[in-house]
C-alpha atoms as a PDB file:
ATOM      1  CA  UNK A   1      33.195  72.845 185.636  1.00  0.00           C
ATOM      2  CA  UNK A   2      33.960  76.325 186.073  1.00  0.00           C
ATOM      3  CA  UNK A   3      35.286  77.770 189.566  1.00  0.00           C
ATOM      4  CA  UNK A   4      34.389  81.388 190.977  1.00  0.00           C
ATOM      5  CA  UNK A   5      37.555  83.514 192.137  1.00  0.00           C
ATOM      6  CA  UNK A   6      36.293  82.326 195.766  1.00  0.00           C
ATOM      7  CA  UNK A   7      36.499  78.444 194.802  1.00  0.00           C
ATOM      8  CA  UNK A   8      39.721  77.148 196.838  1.00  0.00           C
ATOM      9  CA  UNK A   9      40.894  73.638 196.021  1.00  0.00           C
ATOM     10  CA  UNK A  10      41.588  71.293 198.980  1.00  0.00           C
ATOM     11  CA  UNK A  11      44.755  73.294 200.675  1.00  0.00           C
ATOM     12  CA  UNK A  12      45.606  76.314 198.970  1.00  0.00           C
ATOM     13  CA  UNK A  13      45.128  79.291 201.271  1.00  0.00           C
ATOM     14  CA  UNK A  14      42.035  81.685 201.203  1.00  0.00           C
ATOM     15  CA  UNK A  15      42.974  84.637 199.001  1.00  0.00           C
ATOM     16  CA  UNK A  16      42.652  87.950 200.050  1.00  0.00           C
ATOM     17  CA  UNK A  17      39.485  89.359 201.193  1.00  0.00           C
ATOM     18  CA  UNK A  18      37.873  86.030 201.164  1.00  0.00           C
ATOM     19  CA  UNK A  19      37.044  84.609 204.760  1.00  0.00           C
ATOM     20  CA  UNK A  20      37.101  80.781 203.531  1.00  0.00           C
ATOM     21  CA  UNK A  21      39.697  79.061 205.281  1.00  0.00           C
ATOM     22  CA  UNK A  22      40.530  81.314 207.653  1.00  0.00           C
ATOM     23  CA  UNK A  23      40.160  80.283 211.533  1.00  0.00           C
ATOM     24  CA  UNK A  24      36.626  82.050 213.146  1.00  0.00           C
ATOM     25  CA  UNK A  25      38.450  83.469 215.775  1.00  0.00           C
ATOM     26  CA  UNK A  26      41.135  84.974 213.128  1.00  0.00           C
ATOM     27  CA  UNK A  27      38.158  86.765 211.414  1.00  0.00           C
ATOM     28  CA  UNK A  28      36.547  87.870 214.731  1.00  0.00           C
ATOM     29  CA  UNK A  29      39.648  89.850 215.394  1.00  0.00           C
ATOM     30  CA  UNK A  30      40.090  91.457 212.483  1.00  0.00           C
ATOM     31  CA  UNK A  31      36.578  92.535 212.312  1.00  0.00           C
ATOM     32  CA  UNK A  32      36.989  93.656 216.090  1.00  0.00           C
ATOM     33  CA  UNK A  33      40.266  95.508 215.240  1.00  0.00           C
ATOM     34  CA  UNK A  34      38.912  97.002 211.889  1.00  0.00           C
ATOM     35  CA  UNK A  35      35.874  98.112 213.926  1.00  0.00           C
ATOM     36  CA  UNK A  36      38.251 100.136 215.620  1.00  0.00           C
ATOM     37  CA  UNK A  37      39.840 101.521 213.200  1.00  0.00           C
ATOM     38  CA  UNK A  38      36.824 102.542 211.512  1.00  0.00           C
ATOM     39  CA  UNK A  39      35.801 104.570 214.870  1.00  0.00           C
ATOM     40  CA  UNK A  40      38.838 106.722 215.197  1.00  0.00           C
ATOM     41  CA  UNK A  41      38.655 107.320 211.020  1.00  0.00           C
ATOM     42  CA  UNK A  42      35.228 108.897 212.179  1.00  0.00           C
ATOM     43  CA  UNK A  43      36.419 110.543 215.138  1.00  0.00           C
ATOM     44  CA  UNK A  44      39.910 112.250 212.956  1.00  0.00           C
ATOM     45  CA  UNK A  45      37.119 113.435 210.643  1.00  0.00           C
ATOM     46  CA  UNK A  46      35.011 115.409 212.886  1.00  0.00           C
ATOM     47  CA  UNK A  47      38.241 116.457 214.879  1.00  0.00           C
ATOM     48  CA  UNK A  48      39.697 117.920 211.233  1.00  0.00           C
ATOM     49  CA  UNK A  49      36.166 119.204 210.886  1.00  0.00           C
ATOM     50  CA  UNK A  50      35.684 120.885 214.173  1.00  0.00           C
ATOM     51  CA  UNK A  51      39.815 122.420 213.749  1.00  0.00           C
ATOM     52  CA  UNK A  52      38.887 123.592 210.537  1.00  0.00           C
ATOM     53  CA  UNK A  53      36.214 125.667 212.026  1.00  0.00           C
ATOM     54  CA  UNK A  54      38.450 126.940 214.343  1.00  0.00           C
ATOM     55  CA  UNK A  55      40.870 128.441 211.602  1.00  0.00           C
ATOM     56  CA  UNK A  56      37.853 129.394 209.618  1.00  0.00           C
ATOM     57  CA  UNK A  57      37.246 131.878 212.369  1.00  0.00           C
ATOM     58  CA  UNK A  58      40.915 132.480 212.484  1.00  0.00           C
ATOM     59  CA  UNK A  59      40.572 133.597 208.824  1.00  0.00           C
ATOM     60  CA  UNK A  60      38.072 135.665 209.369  1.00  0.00           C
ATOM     61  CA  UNK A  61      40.027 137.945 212.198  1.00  0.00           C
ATOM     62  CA  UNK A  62      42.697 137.890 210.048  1.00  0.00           C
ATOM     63  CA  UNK A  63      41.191 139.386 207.182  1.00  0.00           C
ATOM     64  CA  UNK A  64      39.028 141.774 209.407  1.00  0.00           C
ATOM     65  CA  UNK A  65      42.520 142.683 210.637  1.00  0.00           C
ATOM     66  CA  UNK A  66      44.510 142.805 207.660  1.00  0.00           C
ATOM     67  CA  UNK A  67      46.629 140.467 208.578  1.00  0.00           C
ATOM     68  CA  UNK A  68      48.530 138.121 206.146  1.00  0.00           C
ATOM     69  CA  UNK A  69      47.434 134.215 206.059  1.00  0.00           C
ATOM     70  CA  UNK A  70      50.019 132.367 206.878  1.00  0.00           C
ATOM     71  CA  UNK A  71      52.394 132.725 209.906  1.00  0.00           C
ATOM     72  CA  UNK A  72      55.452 131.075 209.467  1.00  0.00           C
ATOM     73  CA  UNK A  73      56.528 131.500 212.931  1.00  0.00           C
ATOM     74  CA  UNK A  74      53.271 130.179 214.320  1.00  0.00           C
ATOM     75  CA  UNK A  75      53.575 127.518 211.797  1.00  0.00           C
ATOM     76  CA  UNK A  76      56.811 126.591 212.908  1.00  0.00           C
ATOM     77  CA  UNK A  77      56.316 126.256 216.673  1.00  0.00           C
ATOM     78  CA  UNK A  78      53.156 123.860 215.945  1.00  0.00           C
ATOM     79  CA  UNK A  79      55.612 121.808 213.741  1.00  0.00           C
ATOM     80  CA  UNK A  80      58.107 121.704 216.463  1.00  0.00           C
ATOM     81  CA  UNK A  81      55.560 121.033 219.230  1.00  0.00           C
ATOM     82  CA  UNK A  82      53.555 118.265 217.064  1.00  0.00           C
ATOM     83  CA  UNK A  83      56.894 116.907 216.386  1.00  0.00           C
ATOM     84  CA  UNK A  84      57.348 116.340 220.107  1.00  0.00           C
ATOM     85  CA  UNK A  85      53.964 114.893 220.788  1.00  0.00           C
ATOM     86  CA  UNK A  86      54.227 112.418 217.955  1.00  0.00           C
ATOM     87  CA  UNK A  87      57.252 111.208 219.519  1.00  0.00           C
ATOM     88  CA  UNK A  88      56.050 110.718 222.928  1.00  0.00           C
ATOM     89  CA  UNK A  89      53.095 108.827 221.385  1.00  0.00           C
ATOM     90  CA  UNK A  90      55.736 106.453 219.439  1.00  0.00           C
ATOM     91  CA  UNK A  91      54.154 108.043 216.339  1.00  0.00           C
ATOM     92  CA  UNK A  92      56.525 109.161 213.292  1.00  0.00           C
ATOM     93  CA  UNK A  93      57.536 112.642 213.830  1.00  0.00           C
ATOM     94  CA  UNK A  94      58.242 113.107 210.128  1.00  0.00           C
ATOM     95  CA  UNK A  95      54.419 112.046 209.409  1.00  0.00           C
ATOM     96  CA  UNK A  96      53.381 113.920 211.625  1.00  0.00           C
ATOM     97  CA  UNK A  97      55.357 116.968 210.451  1.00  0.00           C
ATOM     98  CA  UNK A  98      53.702 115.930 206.786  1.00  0.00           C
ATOM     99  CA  UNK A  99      50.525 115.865 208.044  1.00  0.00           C
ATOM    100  CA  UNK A 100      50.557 119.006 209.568  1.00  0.00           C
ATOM    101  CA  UNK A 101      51.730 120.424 206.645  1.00  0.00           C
ATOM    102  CA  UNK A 102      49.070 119.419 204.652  1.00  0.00           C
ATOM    103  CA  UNK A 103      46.975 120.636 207.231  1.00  0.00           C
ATOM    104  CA  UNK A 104      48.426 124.233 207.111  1.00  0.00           C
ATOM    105  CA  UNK A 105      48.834 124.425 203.546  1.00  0.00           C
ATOM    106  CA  UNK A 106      44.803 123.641 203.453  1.00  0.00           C
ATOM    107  CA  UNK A 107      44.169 126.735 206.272  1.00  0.00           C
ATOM    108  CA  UNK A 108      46.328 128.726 204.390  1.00  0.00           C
ATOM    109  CA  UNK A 109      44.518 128.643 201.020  1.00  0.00           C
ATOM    110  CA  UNK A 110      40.907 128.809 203.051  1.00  0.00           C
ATOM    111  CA  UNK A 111      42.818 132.289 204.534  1.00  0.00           C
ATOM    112  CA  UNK A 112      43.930 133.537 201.369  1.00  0.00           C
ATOM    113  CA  UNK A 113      39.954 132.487 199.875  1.00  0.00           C
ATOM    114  CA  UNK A 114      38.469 134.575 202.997  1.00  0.00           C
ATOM    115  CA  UNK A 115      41.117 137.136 202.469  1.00  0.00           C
ATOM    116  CA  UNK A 116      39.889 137.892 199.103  1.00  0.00           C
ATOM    117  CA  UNK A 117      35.914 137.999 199.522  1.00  0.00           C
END
């Protein structure tokens, strides 16, 4: 007789991402919690989106302006000021600091691609 990856014999836990085994209410609070998680995925998306906007029309002054595309001074007050807000929401300031850079390095090339049209 052949068993499917999902066959458990009598015992042995439930392997990952397979809900045999595992207590209802276990399941119904992951589901709530990944629920959750999938909402503010969906709301940091259209946030990015709608800041993105924002520096698209940043980019565009700039250029209209002759102004360069990045600001390191600018840059570095966000980082500072991100840093503190991550800490006061017991969130990794280094992350934070990383993800902001990504963020700017992103603006900065869409400046630099606005710049040169």
């Amino acid at each position: 007789m052949t068993h499917s990856m999902s066959d458990h014999t009598a015992g042995q836990p439930a392997t990952p991402g397979d809900p045999e085994g595992i207590d209802p209410s276990v399941l119904d609070e992951l589901t709530r919690l990944r629920d959750s998680i999938d909402n503010i995925d969906a709301a940091v998306v259209h946030m990015l989106a709608e800041r993105f906007k924002c520096t698209q029309q940043v980019g565009h002054l700039k250029a209209a302006h002759r102004l360069p595309p990045a600001d390191p001074a600018r840059e570095a007050r966000q980082i500072t000021r991100l840093r503190q807000l991550a800490e006061s929401a017991k969130l990794d300031p280094g992350f934070a600091e990383k993800l902001l850079n990504f963020i700017i390095a992103e603006v900065i090339r869409h400046h630099e691609t606005i710049a040169r049209s």
